[in-house]
Protein backbone atom coordinates (compact mmCIF):
# COMPACT_ATOMS: atom_id res chain seq x y z
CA UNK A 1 42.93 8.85 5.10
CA UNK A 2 39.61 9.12 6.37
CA UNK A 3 37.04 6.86 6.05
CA UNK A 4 34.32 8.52 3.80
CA UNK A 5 31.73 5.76 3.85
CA UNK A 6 29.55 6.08 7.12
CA UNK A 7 27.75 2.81 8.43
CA UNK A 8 24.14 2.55 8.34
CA UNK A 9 24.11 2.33 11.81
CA UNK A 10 25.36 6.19 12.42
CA UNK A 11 22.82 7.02 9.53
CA UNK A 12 20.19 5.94 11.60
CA UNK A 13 21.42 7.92 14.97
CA UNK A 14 21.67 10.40 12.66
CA UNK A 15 18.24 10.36 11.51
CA UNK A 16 16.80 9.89 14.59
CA UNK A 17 18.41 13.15 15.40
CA UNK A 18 16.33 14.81 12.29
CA UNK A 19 19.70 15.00 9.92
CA UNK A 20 17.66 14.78 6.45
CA UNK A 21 20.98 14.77 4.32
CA UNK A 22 21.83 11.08 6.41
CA UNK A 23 18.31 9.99 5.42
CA UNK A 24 18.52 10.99 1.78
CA UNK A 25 22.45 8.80 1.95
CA UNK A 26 20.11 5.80 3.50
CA UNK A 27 17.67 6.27 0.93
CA UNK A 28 20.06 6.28 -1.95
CA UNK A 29 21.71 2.88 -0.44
CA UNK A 30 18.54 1.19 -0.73
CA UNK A 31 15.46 2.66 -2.54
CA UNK A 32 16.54 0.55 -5.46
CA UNK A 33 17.86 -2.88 -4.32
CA UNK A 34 14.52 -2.78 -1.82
CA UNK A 35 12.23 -1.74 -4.98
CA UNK A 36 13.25 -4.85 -6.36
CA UNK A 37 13.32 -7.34 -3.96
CA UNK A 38 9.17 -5.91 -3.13
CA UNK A 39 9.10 -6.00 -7.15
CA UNK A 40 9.68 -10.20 -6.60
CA UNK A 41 6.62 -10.23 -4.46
CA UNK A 42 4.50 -7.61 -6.03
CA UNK A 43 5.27 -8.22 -9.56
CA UNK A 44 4.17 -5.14 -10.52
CA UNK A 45 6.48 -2.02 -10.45
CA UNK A 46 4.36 0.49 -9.39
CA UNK A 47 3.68 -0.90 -6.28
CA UNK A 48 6.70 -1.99 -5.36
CA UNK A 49 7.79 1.49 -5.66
CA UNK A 50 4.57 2.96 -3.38
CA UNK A 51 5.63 0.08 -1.11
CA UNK A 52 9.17 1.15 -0.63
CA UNK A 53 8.31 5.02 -0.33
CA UNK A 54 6.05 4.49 2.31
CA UNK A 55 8.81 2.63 3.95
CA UNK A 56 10.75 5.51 3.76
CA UNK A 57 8.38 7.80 4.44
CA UNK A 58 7.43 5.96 8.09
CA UNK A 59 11.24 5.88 8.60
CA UNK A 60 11.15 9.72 8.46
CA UNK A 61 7.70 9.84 10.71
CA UNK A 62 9.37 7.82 13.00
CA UNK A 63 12.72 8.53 12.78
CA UNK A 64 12.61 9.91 16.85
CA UNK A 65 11.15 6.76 18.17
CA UNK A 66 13.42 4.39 16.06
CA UNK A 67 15.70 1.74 17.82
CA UNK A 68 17.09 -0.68 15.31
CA UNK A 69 19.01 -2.93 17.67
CA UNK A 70 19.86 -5.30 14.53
CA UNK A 71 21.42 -4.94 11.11
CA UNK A 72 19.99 -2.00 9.64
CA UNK A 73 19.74 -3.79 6.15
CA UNK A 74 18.07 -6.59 7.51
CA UNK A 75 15.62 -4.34 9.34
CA UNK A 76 14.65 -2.58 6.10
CA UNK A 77 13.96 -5.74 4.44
CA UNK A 78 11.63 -7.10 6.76
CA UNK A 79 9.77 -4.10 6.63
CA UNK A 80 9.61 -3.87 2.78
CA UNK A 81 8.66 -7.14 3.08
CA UNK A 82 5.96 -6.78 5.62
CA UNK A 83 4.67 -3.56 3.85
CA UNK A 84 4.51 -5.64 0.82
CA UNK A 85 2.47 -8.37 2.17
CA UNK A 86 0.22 -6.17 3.65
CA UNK A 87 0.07 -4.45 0.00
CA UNK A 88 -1.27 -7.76 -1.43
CA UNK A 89 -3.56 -8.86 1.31
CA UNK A 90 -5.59 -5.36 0.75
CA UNK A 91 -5.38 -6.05 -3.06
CA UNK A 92 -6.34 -9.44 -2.58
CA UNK A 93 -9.32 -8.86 -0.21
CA UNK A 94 -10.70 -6.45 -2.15
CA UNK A 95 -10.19 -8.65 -5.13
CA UNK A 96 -11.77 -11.64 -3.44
CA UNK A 97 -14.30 -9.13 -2.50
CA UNK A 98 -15.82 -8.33 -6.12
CA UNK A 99 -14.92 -11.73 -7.88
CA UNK A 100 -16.48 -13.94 -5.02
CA UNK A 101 -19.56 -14.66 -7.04
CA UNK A 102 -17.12 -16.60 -9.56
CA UNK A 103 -16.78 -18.77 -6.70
CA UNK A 104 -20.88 -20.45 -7.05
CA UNK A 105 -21.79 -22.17 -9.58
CA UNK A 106 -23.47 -20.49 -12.36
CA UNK A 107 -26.59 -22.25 -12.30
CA UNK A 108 -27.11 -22.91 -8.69
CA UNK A 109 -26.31 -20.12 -6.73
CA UNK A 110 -27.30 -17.10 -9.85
CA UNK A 111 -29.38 -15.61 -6.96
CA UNK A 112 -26.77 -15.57 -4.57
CA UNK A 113 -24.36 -13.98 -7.05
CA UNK A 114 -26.68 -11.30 -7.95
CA UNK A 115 -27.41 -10.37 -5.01
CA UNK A 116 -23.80 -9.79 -4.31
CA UNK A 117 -23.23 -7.77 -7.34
CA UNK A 118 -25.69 -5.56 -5.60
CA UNK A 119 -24.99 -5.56 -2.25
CA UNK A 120 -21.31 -4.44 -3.42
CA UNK A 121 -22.45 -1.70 -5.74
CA UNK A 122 -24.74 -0.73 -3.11
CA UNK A 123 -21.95 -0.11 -0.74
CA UNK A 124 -19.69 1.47 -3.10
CA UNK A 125 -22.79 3.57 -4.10
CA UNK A 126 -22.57 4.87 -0.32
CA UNK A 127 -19.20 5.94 -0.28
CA UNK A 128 -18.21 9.76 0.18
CA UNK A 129 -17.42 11.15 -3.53
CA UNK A 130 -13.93 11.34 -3.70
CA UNK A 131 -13.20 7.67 -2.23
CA UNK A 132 -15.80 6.28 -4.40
CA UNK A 133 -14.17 8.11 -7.36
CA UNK A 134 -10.32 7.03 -6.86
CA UNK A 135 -12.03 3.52 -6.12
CA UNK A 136 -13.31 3.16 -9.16
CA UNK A 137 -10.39 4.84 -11.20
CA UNK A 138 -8.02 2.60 -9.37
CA UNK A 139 -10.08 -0.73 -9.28
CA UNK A 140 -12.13 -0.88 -12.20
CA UNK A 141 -10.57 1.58 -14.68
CA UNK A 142 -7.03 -0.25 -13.62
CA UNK A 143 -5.17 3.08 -13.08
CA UNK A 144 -2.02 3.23 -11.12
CA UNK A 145 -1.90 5.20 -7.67
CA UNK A 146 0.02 7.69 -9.66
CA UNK A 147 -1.72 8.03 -12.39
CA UNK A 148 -5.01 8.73 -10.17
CA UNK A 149 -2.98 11.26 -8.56
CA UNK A 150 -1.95 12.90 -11.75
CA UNK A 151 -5.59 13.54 -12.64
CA UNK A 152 -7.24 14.34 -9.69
CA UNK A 153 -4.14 16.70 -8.78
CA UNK A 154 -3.73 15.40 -5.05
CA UNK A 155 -0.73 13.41 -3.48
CA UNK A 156 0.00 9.71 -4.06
CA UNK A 157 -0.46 9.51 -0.02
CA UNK A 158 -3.91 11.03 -0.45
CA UNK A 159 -4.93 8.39 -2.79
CA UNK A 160 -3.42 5.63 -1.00
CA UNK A 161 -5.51 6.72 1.95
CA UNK A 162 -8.47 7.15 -0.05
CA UNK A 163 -8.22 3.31 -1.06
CA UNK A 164 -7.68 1.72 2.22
CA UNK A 165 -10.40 3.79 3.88
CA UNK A 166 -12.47 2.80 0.64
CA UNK A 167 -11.22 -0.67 0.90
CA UNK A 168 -12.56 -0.38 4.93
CA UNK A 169 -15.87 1.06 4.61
CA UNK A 170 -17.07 -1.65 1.84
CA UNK A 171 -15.58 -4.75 4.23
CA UNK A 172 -17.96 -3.09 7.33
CA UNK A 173 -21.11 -2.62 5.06
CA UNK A 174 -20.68 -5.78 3.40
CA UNK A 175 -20.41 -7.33 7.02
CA UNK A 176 -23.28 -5.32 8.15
CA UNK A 177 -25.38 -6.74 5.26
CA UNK A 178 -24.45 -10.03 5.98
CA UNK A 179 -22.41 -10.68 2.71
């Protein structure tokens, strides 16, 4: 009898070697015990499921140059894991970013908040269009990467991009304004 269950480790020479239907097998193993073990850091489903396709998807990218010299399982957790706390260090700088002015006191530093408040708007005034418009959809309206997607009719990837490189231009004109 042969053995039909193939070890993650020949899925990945496999996959290095461009075989899609061992990458699909590897994806099926995980996707779903990895979305929720990012879920217990995200807390928030959506994410966790961005997070975990963009593992995937960097697999795939990368699937020539990959050397896993470790437990495959282990390998993918670590990245989930990474991916996910680089997830909430963009969420939380940006987040930090616009509710900074909580952290003065109201009545001495009003000034100081204010001008905040418009330095940020200022920047965000200054980005292109379509960055400032998934942005705002995605920060202030609350929308999820998907949803965004949905209405703008471009790719999740597309609007992931669009927020990091959002999320970058506002850190370099804050800096450059001194805020």
């Amino acid at each position: 009898m042969s053995n039909t269950f193939t070890t993650d480790e020949k899925l990945i020479k496999a996959i290095g070697k461009s075989d899609y239907v061992s990458y699909n097998k590897l994806f099926e193993r995980y996707y779903a015990c990895l979305c929720q073990y990012v879920y217990s850091l995200l807390m928030d489903k959506d994410d966790a499921e961005d997070v975990v396709q963009d593992l995937f998807l960097t697999l795939w990218k990368n699937r020539e140059r990959i050397e896993i010299r470790e437990n495959v399982s282990g390998y993918l957790y670590r990245a989930a894991k990474h991916l996910a706390l680089n997830h909430l260090r963009s969420k939380v700088h940006f987040n930090n970013l616009s509710e900074s002015q909580d952290q003065f006191s109201y009545e001495d530093n009003r000034v100081e908040s204010e001008e905040f408040r418009i330095a940020l708007y200022g920047c965000i005034d200054h980005l292109p269009d379509r960055c400032r418009e998934v942005l705002l959809l995605h920060r202030i309206k609350g929308m999820k990467q998907k949803e965004i997607s949905e209405k703008l009719e471009i790719s999740v990837k597309t609007i992931k991009n669009q927020i990091w490189s959002s999320l970058q231009k506002l850190k370099r004109c804050l800096e450059l304004k001194g805020i």
